[in-house]
C-alpha atoms as a PDB file:
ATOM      1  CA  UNK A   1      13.526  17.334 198.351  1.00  0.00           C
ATOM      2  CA  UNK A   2      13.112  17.229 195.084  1.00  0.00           C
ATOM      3  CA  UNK A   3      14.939  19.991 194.107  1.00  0.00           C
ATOM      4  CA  UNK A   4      18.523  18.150 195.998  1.00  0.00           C
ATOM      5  CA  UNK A   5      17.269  14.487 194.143  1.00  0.00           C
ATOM      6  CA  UNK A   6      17.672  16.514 190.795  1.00  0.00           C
ATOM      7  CA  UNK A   7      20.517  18.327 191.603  1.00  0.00           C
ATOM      8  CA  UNK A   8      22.247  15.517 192.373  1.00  0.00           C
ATOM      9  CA  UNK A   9      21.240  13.763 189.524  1.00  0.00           C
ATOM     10  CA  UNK A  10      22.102  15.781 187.182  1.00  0.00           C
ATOM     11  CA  UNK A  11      25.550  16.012 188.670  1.00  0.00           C
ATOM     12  CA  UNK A  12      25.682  12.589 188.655  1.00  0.00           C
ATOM     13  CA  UNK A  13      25.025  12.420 185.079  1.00  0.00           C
ATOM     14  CA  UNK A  14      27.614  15.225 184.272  1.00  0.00           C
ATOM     15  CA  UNK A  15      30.361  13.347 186.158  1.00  0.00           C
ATOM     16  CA  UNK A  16      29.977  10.433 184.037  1.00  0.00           C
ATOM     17  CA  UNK A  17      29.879  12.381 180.777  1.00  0.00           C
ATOM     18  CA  UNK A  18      33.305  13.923 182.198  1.00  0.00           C
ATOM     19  CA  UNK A  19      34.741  10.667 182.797  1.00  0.00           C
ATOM     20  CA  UNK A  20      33.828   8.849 179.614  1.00  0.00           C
ATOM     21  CA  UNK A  21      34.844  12.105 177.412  1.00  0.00           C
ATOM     22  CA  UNK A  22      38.280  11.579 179.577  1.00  0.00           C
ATOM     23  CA  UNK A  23      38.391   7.713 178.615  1.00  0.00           C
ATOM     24  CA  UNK A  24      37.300   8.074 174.822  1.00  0.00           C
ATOM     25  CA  UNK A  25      40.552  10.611 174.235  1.00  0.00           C
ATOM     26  CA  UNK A  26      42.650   7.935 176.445  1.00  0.00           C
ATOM     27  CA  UNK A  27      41.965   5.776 173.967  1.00  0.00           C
ATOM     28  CA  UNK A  28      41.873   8.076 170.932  1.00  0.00           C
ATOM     29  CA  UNK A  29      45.594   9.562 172.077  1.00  0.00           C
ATOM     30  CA  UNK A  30      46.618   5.523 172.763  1.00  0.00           C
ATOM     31  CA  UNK A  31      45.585   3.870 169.282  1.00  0.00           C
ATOM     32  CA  UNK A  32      49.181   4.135 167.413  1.00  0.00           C
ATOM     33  CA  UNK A  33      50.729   2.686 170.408  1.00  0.00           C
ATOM     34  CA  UNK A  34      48.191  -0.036 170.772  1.00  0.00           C
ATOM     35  CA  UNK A  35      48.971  -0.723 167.563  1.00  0.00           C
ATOM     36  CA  UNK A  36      52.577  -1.972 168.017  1.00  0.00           C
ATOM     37  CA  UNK A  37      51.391  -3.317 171.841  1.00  0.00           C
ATOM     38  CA  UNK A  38      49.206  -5.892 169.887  1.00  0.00           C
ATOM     39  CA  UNK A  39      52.398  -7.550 168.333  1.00  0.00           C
ATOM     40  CA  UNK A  40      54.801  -6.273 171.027  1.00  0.00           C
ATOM     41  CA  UNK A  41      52.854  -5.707 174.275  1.00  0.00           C
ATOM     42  CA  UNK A  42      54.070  -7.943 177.883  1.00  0.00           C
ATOM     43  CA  UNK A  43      52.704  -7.141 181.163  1.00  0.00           C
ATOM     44  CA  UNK A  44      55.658  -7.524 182.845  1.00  0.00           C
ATOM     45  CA  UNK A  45      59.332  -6.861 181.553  1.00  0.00           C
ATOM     46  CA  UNK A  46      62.938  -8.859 182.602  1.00  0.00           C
ATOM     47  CA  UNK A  47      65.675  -7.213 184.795  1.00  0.00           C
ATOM     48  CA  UNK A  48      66.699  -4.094 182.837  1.00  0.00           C
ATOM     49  CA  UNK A  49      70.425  -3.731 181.937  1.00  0.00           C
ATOM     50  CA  UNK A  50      70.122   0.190 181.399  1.00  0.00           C
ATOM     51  CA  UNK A  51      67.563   3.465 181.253  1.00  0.00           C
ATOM     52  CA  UNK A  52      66.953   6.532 179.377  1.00  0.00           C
ATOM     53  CA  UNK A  53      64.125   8.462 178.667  1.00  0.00           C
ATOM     54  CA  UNK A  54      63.157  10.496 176.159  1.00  0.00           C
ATOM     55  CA  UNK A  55      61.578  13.638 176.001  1.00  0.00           C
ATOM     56  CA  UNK A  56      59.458  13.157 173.108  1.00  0.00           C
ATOM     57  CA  UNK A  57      58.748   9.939 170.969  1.00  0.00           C
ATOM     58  CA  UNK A  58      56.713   9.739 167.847  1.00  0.00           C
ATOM     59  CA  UNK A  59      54.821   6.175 166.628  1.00  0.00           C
ATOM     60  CA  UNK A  60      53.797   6.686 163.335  1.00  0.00           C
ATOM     61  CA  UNK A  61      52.929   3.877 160.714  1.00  0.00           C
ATOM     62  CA  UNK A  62      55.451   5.594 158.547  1.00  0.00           C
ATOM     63  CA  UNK A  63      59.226   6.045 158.790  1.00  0.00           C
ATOM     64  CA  UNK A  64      58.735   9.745 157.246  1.00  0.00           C
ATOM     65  CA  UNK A  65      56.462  12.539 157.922  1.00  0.00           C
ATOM     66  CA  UNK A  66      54.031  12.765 154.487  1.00  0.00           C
ATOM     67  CA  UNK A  67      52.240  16.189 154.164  1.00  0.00           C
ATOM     68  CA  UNK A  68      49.119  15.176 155.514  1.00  0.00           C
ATOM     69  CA  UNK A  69      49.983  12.125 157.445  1.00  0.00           C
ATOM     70  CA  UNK A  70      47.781  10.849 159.559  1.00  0.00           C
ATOM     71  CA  UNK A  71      48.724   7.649 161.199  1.00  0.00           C
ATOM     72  CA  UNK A  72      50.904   9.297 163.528  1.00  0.00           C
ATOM     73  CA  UNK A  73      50.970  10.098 167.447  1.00  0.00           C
ATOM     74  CA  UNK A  74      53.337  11.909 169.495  1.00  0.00           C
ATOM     75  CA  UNK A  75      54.334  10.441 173.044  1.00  0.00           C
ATOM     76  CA  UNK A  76      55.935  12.228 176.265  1.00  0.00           C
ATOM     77  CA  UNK A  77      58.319  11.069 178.222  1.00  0.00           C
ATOM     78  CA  UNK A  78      58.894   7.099 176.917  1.00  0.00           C
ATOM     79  CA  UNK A  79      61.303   5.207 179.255  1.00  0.00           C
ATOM     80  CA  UNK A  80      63.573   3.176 177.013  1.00  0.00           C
ATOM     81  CA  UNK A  81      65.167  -0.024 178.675  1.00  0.00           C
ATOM     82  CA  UNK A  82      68.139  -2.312 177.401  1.00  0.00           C
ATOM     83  CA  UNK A  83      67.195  -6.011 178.306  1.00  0.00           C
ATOM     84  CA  UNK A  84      69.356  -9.195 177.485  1.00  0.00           C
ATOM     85  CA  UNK A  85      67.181 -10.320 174.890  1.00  0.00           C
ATOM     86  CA  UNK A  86      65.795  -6.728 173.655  1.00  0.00           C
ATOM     87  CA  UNK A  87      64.744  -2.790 173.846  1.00  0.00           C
ATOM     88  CA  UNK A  88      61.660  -1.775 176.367  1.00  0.00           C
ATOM     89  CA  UNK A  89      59.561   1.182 175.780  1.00  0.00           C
ATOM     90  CA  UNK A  90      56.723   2.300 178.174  1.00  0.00           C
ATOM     91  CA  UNK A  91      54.917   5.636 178.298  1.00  0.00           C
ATOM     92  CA  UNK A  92      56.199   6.957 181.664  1.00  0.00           C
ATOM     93  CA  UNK A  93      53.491   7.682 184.804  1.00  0.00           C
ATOM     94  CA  UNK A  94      50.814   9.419 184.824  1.00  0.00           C
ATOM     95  CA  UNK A  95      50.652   9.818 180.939  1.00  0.00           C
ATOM     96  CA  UNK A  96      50.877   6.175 180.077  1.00  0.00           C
ATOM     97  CA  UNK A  97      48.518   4.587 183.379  1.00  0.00           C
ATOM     98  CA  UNK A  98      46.834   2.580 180.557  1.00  0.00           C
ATOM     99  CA  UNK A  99      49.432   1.479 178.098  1.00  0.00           C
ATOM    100  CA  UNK A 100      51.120  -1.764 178.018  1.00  0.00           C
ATOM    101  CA  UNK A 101      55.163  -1.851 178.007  1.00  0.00           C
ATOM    102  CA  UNK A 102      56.704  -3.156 174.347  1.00  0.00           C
ATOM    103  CA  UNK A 103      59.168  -4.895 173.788  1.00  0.00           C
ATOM    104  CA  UNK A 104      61.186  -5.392 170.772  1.00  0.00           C
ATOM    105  CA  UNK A 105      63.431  -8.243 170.623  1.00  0.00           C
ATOM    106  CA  UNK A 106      66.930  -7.348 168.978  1.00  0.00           C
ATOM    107  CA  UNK A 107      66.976 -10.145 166.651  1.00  0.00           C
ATOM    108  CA  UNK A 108      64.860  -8.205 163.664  1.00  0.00           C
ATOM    109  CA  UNK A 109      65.185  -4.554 165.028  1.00  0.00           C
ATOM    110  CA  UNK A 110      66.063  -2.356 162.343  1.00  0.00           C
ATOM    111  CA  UNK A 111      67.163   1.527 163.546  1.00  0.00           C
ATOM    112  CA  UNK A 112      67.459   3.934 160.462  1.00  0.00           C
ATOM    113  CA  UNK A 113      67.884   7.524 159.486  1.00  0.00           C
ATOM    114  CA  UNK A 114      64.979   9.570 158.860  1.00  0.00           C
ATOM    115  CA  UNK A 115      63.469  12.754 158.590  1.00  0.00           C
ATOM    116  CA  UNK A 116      60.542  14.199 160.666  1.00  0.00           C
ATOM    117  CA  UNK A 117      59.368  18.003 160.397  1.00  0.00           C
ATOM    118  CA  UNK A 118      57.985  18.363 163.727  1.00  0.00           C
ATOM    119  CA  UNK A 119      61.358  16.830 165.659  1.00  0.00           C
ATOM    120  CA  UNK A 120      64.278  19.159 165.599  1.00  0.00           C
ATOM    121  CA  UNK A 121      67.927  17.483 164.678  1.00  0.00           C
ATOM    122  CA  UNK A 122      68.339  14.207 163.476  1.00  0.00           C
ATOM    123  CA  UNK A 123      65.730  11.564 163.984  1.00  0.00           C
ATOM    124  CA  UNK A 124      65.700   7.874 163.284  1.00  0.00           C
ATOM    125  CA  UNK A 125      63.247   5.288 163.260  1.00  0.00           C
ATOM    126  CA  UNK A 126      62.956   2.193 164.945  1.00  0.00           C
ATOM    127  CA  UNK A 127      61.176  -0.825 163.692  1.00  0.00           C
ATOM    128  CA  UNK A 128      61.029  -4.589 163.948  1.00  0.00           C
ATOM    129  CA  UNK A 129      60.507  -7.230 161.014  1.00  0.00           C
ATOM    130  CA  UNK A 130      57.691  -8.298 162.784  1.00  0.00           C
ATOM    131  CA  UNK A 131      55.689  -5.495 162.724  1.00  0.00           C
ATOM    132  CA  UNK A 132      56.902  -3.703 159.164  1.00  0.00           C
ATOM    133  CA  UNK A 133      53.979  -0.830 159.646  1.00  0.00           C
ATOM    134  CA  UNK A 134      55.036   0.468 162.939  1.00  0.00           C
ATOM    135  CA  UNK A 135      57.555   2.739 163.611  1.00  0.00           C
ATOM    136  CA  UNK A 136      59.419   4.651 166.618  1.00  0.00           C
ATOM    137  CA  UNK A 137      60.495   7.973 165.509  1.00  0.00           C
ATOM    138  CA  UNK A 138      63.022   9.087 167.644  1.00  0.00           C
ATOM    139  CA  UNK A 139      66.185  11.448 167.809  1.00  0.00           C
ATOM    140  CA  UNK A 140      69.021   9.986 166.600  1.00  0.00           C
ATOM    141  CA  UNK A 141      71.195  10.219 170.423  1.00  0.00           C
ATOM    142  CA  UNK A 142      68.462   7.403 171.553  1.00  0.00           C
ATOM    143  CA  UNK A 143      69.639   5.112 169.084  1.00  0.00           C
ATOM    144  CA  UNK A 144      73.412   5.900 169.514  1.00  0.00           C
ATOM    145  CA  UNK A 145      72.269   5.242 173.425  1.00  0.00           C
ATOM    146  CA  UNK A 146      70.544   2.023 172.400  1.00  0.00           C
ATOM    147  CA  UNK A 147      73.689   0.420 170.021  1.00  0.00           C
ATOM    148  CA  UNK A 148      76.023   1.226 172.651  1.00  0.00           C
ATOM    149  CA  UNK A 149      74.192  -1.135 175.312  1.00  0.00           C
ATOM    150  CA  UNK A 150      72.695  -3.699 173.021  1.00  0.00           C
ATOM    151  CA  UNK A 151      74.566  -6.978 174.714  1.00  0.00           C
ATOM    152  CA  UNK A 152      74.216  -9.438 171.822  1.00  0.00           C
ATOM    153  CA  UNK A 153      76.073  -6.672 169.327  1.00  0.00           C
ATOM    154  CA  UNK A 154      78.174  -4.668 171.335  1.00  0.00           C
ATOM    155  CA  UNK A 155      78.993  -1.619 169.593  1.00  0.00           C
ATOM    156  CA  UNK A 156      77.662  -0.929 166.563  1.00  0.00           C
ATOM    157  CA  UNK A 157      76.516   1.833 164.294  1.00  0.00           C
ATOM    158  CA  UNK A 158      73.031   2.523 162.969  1.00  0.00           C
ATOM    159  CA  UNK A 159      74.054   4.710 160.257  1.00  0.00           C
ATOM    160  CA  UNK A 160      76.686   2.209 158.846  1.00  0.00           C
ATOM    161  CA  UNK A 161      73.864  -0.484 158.306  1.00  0.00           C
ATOM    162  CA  UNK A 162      71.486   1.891 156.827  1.00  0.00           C
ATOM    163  CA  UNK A 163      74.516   2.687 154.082  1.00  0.00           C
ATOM    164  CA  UNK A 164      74.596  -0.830 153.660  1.00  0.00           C
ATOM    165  CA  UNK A 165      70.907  -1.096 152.812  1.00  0.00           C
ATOM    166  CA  UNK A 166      70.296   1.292 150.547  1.00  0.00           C
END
Protein backbone atom coordinates (compact mmCIF):
# COMPACT_ATOMS: atom_id res chain seq x y z
CA UNK A 1 0.00 0.00 0.00
CA UNK A 2 2.48 2.09 0.59
CA UNK A 3 4.65 1.25 -1.96
CA UNK A 4 1.46 2.31 -4.87
CA UNK A 5 0.77 5.77 -2.43
CA UNK A 6 4.52 6.62 -3.28
CA UNK A 7 4.57 5.58 -6.59
CA UNK A 8 1.92 7.54 -7.38
CA UNK A 9 3.15 10.36 -5.73
CA UNK A 10 6.05 10.69 -7.06
CA UNK A 11 4.49 10.49 -10.48
CA UNK A 12 2.32 12.97 -9.53
CA UNK A 13 5.03 15.23 -8.66
CA UNK A 14 6.98 14.47 -11.96
CA UNK A 15 3.90 15.32 -14.07
CA UNK A 16 3.74 18.67 -12.68
CA UNK A 17 7.46 19.38 -13.03
CA UNK A 18 6.77 18.29 -16.84
CA UNK A 19 4.03 20.60 -17.20
CA UNK A 20 5.45 23.71 -15.60
CA UNK A 21 9.00 23.10 -17.48
CA UNK A 22 6.45 23.00 -20.68
CA UNK A 23 4.72 26.40 -19.52
CA UNK A 24 8.01 28.32 -18.40
CA UNK A 25 9.51 27.78 -22.25
CA UNK A 26 5.79 28.81 -23.51
CA UNK A 27 6.42 31.77 -22.05
CA UNK A 28 10.19 32.08 -22.53
CA UNK A 29 9.63 31.29 -26.59
CA UNK A 30 6.40 33.99 -26.32
CA UNK A 31 8.17 37.15 -24.64
CA UNK A 32 9.15 39.15 -28.04
CA UNK A 33 5.70 38.65 -29.20
CA UNK A 34 4.14 39.66 -25.96
CA UNK A 35 6.01 42.45 -26.31
CA UNK A 36 4.27 44.02 -29.36
CA UNK A 37 0.72 42.16 -28.01
CA UNK A 38 0.95 44.67 -25.03
CA UNK A 39 0.55 47.72 -27.45
CA UNK A 40 -1.09 45.72 -30.27
CA UNK A 41 -2.87 42.68 -28.77
CA UNK A 42 -7.22 42.25 -29.40
CA UNK A 43 -8.97 39.18 -28.53
CA UNK A 44 -10.99 39.16 -31.30
CA UNK A 45 -10.21 40.52 -34.92
CA UNK A 46 -12.87 42.24 -37.76
CA UNK A 47 -13.95 40.39 -40.99
CA UNK A 48 -10.68 39.72 -42.84
CA UNK A 49 -10.39 41.06 -46.44
CA UNK A 50 -7.46 38.55 -47.36
CA UNK A 51 -4.86 35.62 -45.96
CA UNK A 52 -1.40 34.50 -46.25
CA UNK A 53 0.83 32.82 -44.14
CA UNK A 54 4.17 32.74 -43.74
CA UNK A 55 6.54 30.19 -43.22
CA UNK A 56 8.78 31.83 -40.91
CA UNK A 57 8.50 35.32 -39.12
CA UNK A 58 11.08 36.94 -36.96
CA UNK A 59 10.08 39.74 -33.98
CA UNK A 60 13.07 41.24 -33.00
CA UNK A 61 13.43 44.71 -31.16
CA UNK A 62 15.73 45.58 -33.98
CA UNK A 63 15.20 46.13 -37.71
CA UNK A 64 18.78 44.37 -38.33
CA UNK A 65 20.41 41.33 -37.10
CA UNK A 66 23.57 42.74 -34.69
CA UNK A 67 26.27 40.04 -34.05
CA UNK A 68 25.13 39.03 -30.84
CA UNK A 69 21.60 40.18 -30.80
CA UNK A 70 19.57 39.11 -28.42
CA UNK A 71 16.15 40.57 -28.39
CA UNK A 72 15.05 38.48 -31.10
CA UNK A 73 12.58 35.38 -31.61
CA UNK A 74 11.77 33.41 -34.53
CA UNK A 75 7.98 32.41 -35.20
CA UNK A 76 6.40 29.49 -37.44
CA UNK A 77 3.78 29.68 -39.44
CA UNK A 78 2.17 33.51 -38.66
CA UNK A 79 -1.20 33.98 -40.47
CA UNK A 80 -1.16 37.50 -41.87
CA UNK A 81 -4.70 39.12 -42.46
CA UNK A 82 -5.68 42.38 -44.49
CA UNK A 83 -8.53 44.16 -42.47
CA UNK A 84 -10.28 47.54 -43.47
CA UNK A 85 -8.65 49.44 -40.93
CA UNK A 86 -5.22 47.32 -40.68
CA UNK A 87 -2.71 44.11 -40.93
CA UNK A 88 -3.46 40.91 -38.46
CA UNK A 89 -0.80 38.63 -37.37
CA UNK A 90 -1.44 35.51 -35.16
CA UNK A 91 0.87 32.57 -34.51
CA UNK A 92 -1.06 29.79 -36.31
CA UNK A 93 -2.53 26.50 -34.13
CA UNK A 94 -1.00 24.53 -32.15
CA UNK A 95 2.22 26.73 -31.92
CA UNK A 96 0.54 29.93 -30.94
CA UNK A 97 -2.56 28.27 -28.37
CA UNK A 98 -1.40 31.08 -26.00
CA UNK A 99 -0.67 34.16 -27.99
CA UNK A 100 -2.94 36.97 -28.56
CA UNK A 101 -3.66 38.14 -32.37
CA UNK A 102 -1.97 41.86 -33.23
CA UNK A 103 -3.05 44.13 -34.98
CA UNK A 104 -1.42 46.99 -36.58
CA UNK A 105 -3.48 49.72 -37.81
CA UNK A 106 -2.26 51.10 -41.32
CA UNK A 107 -2.26 54.61 -40.36
CA UNK A 108 1.58 54.60 -38.81
CA UNK A 109 2.79 51.21 -40.34
CA UNK A 110 6.06 51.64 -41.73
CA UNK A 111 7.41 48.40 -44.06
CA UNK A 112 11.22 48.77 -44.94
CA UNK A 113 14.15 46.97 -46.42
CA UNK A 114 16.40 45.14 -44.28
CA UNK A 115 18.86 42.64 -43.84
CA UNK A 116 18.69 39.47 -41.63
CA UNK A 117 21.49 36.63 -41.70
CA UNK A 118 19.42 33.84 -40.67
CA UNK A 119 16.43 34.58 -43.49
CA UNK A 120 17.45 33.76 -46.98
CA UNK A 121 16.48 36.54 -49.87
CA UNK A 122 15.25 39.76 -49.16
CA UNK A 123 13.64 40.60 -45.88
CA UNK A 124 11.85 43.66 -44.66
CA UNK A 125 10.66 44.85 -41.52
CA UNK A 126 7.48 45.87 -40.35
CA UNK A 127 6.83 48.35 -37.65
CA UNK A 128 4.29 50.81 -36.34
CA UNK A 129 4.94 54.45 -34.86
CA UNK A 130 3.40 53.30 -31.95
CA UNK A 131 5.54 50.80 -30.93
CA UNK A 132 9.17 52.17 -32.46
CA UNK A 133 11.10 49.03 -30.62
CA UNK A 134 9.25 46.25 -32.20
CA UNK A 135 9.74 44.89 -35.34
CA UNK A 136 8.35 42.08 -37.86
CA UNK A 137 11.11 40.73 -39.87
CA UNK A 138 9.76 39.24 -42.73
CA UNK A 139 10.59 38.32 -46.48
CA UNK A 140 10.11 40.91 -48.64
CA UNK A 141 6.99 38.85 -50.97
CA UNK A 142 4.82 39.37 -47.55
CA UNK A 143 5.06 42.92 -47.82
CA UNK A 144 4.59 43.11 -51.66
CA UNK A 145 1.40 40.72 -50.57
CA UNK A 146 0.44 43.21 -47.87
CA UNK A 147 0.71 46.74 -50.23
CA UNK A 148 -1.17 45.10 -52.83
CA UNK A 149 -4.37 44.55 -50.49
CA UNK A 150 -3.99 47.45 -48.14
CA UNK A 151 -7.66 49.18 -48.97
CA UNK A 152 -6.96 52.72 -47.71
CA UNK A 153 -3.63 52.88 -50.21
CA UNK A 154 -4.25 50.72 -52.94
CA UNK A 155 -1.14 49.91 -54.59
CA UNK A 156 1.81 51.03 -53.39
CA UNK A 157 5.46 50.23 -53.05
CA UNK A 158 7.49 49.66 -49.90
CA UNK A 159 10.75 50.14 -51.42
CA UNK A 160 9.80 53.55 -53.05
CA UNK A 161 8.99 55.05 -49.50
CA UNK A 162 12.01 53.68 -47.92
CA UNK A 163 14.08 55.72 -50.90
CA UNK A 164 12.17 58.51 -49.85
CA UNK A 165 13.27 58.25 -46.23
CA UNK A 166 16.59 57.86 -46.28
Amino acid sequence: MIDTLSTAFSAAVGVLVLIGLFVFLQRAEMKQWNVLARRFGVTALPEILARKTAALVVVSDRPRRELFATGYHKYPPVVFAVHENGLSLRIAKPFGLAANPLLLPFDGLVIQPTTWQDIAGEVVAISHERGPDAYIIAHAEMAEWIEARRPDLGERDYRAAARACA
